[in-house]
C-alpha atoms as a PDB file:
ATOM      1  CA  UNK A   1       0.000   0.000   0.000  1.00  0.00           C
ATOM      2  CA  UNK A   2       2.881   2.397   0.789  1.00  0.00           C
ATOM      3  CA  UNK A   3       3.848   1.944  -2.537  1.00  0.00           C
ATOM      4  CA  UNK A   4       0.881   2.474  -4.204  1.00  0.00           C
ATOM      5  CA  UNK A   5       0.133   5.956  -2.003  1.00  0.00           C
ATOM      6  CA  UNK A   6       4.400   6.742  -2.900  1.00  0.00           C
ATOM      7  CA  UNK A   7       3.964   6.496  -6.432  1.00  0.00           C
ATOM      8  CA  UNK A   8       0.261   8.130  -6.631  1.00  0.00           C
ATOM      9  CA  UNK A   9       2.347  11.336  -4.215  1.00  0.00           C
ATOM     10  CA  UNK A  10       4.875  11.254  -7.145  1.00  0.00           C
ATOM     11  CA  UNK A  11       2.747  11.670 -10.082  1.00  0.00           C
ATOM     12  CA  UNK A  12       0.579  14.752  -8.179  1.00  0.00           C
ATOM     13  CA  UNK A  13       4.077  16.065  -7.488  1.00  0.00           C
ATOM     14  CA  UNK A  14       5.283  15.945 -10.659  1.00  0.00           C
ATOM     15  CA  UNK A  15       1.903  16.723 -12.726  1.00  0.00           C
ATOM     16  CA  UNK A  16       0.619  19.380 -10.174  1.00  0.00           C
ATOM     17  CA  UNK A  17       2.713  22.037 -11.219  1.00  0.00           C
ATOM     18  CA  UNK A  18       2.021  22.259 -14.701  1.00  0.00           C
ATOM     19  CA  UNK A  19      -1.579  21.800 -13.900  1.00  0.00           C
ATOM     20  CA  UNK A  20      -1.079  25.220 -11.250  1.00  0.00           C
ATOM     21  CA  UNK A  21       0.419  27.498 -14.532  1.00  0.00           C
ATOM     22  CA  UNK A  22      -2.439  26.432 -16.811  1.00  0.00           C
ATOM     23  CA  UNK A  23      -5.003  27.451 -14.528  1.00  0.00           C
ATOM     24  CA  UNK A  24      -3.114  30.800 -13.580  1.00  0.00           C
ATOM     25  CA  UNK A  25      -3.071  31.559 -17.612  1.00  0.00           C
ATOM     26  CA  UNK A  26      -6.771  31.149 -17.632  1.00  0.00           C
ATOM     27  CA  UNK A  27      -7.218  33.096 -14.385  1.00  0.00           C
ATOM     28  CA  UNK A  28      -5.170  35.714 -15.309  1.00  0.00           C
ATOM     29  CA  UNK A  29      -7.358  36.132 -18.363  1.00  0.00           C
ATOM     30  CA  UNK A  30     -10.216  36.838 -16.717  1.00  0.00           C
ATOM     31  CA  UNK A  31     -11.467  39.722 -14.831  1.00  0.00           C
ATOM     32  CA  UNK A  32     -10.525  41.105 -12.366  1.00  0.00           C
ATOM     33  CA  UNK A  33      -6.824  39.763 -12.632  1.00  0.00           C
ATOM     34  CA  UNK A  34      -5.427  38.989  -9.566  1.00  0.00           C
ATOM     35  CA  UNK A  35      -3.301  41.108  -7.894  1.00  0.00           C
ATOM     36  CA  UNK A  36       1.118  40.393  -7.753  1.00  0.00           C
ATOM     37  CA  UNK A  37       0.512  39.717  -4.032  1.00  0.00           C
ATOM     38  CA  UNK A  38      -1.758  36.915  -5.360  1.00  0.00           C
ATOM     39  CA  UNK A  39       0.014  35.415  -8.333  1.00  0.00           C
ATOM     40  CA  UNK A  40       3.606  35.722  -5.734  1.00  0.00           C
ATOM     41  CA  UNK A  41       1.750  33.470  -3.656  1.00  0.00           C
ATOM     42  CA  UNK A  42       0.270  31.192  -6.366  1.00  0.00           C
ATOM     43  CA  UNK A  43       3.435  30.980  -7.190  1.00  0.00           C
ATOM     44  CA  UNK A  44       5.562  29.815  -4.422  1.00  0.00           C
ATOM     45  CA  UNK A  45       2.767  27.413  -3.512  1.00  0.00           C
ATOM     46  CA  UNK A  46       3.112  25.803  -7.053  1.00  0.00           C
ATOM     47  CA  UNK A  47       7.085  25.455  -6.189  1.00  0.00           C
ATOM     48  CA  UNK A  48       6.865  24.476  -2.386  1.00  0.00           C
ATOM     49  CA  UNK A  49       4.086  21.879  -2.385  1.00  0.00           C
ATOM     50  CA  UNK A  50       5.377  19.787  -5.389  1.00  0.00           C
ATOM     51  CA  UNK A  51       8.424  19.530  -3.604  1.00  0.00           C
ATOM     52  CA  UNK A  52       6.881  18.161  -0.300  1.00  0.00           C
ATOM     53  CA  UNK A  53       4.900  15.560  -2.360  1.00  0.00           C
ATOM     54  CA  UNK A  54       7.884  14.412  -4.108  1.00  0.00           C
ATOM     55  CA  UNK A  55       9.847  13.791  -0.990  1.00  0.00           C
ATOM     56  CA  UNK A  56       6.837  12.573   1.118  1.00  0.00           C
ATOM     57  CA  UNK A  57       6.251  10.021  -2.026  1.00  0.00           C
ATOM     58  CA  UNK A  58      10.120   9.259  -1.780  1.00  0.00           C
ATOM     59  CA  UNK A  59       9.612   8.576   2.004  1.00  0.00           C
ATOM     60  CA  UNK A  60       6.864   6.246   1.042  1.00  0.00           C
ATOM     61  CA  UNK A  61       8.800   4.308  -1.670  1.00  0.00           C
ATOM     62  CA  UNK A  62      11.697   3.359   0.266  1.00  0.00           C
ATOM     63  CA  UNK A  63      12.045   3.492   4.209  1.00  0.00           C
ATOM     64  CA  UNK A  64      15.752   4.207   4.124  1.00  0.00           C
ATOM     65  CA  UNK A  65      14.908   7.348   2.729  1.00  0.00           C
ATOM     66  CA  UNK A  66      12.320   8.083   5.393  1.00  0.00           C
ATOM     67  CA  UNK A  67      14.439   7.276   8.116  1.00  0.00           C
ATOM     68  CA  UNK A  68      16.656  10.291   7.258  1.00  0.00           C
ATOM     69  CA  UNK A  69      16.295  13.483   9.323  1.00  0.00           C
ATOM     70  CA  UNK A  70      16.760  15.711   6.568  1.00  0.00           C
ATOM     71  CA  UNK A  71      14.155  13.922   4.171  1.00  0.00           C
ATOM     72  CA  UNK A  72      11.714  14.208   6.843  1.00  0.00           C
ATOM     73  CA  UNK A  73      12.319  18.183   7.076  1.00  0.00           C
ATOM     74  CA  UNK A  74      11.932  18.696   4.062  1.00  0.00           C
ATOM     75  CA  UNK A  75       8.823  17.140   3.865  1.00  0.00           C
ATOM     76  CA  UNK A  76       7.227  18.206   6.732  1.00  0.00           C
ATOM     77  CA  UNK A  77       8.375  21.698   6.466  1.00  0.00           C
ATOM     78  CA  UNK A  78       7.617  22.421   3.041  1.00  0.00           C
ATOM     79  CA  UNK A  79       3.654  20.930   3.294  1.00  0.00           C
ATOM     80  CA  UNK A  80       3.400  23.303   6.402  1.00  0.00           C
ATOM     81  CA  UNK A  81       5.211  26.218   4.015  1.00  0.00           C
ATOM     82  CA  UNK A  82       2.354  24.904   1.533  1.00  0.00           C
ATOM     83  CA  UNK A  83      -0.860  24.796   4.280  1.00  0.00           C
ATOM     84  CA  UNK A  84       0.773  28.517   5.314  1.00  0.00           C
ATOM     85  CA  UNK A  85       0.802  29.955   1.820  1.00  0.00           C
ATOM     86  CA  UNK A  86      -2.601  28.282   0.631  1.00  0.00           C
ATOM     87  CA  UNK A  87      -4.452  29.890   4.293  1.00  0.00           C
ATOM     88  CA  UNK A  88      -2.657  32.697   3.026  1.00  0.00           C
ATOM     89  CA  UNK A  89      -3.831  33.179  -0.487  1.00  0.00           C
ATOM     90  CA  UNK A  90      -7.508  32.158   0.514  1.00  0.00           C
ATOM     91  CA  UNK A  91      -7.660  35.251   2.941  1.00  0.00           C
ATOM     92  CA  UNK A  92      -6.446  37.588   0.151  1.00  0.00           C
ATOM     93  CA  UNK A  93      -8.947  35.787  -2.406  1.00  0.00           C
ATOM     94  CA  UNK A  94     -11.763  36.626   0.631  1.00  0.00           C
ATOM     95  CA  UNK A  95     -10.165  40.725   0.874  1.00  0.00           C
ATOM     96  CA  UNK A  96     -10.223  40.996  -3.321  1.00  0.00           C
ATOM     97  CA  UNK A  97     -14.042  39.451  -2.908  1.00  0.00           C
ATOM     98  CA  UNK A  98     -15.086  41.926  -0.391  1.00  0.00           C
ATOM     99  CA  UNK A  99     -13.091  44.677  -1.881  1.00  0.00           C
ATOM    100  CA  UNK A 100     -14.382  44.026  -5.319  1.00  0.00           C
ATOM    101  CA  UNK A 101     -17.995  43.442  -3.769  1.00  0.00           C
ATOM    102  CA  UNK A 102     -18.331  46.962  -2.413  1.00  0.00           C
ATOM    103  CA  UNK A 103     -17.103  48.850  -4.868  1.00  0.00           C
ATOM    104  CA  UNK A 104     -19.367  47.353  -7.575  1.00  0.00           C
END
């Protein structure tokens, strides 16, 4: 099962970022564009999550890999960096929605 989770972590990681910029093209198409606050996070979200997924899916794959300290501060840090940035870009998302709201 580890395996199947590792290599399921590994294909996100890898496809996930590519899957981020097409959606920020269309986004930034429409209107109202976001704001450089909000594509700066989009972002570094789309470079710090993939890289937790690839070395949590590492972990998975092989236990030698887990059991090193490093490997599991990467991981662990970087998918907190992620849940920080992601809170983050939802509560600017909620301030362009209620900025946007009253003005129109």
């Amino acid at each position: 099962m580890h395996i199947i989770i590792g290599i399921l972590l590994l294909i996100i990681g890898v496809v996930f970022p590519l899957a981020m910029l097409f959606w920020l093209n269309g986004r930034m198409r429409r209107k109202p564009a976001l704001n450089p606050r909000q594509v700066g996070l989009t972002l570094a979200f789309n470079g710090v999550l993939p890289v937790g997924l690839i070395t949590l899916a590492l972990g998975q794959l092989s236990p030698r890999v887990w059991a090193s300290v490093v490997v599991r501060t990467v991981s662990i840090a970087t998918l907190a960096a992620s849940v920080v940035l992601l809170i983050a870009w939802a509560v600017m998302e909620a301030a362009a929605r209620r900025k946007g709201g009253g003005d129109g």
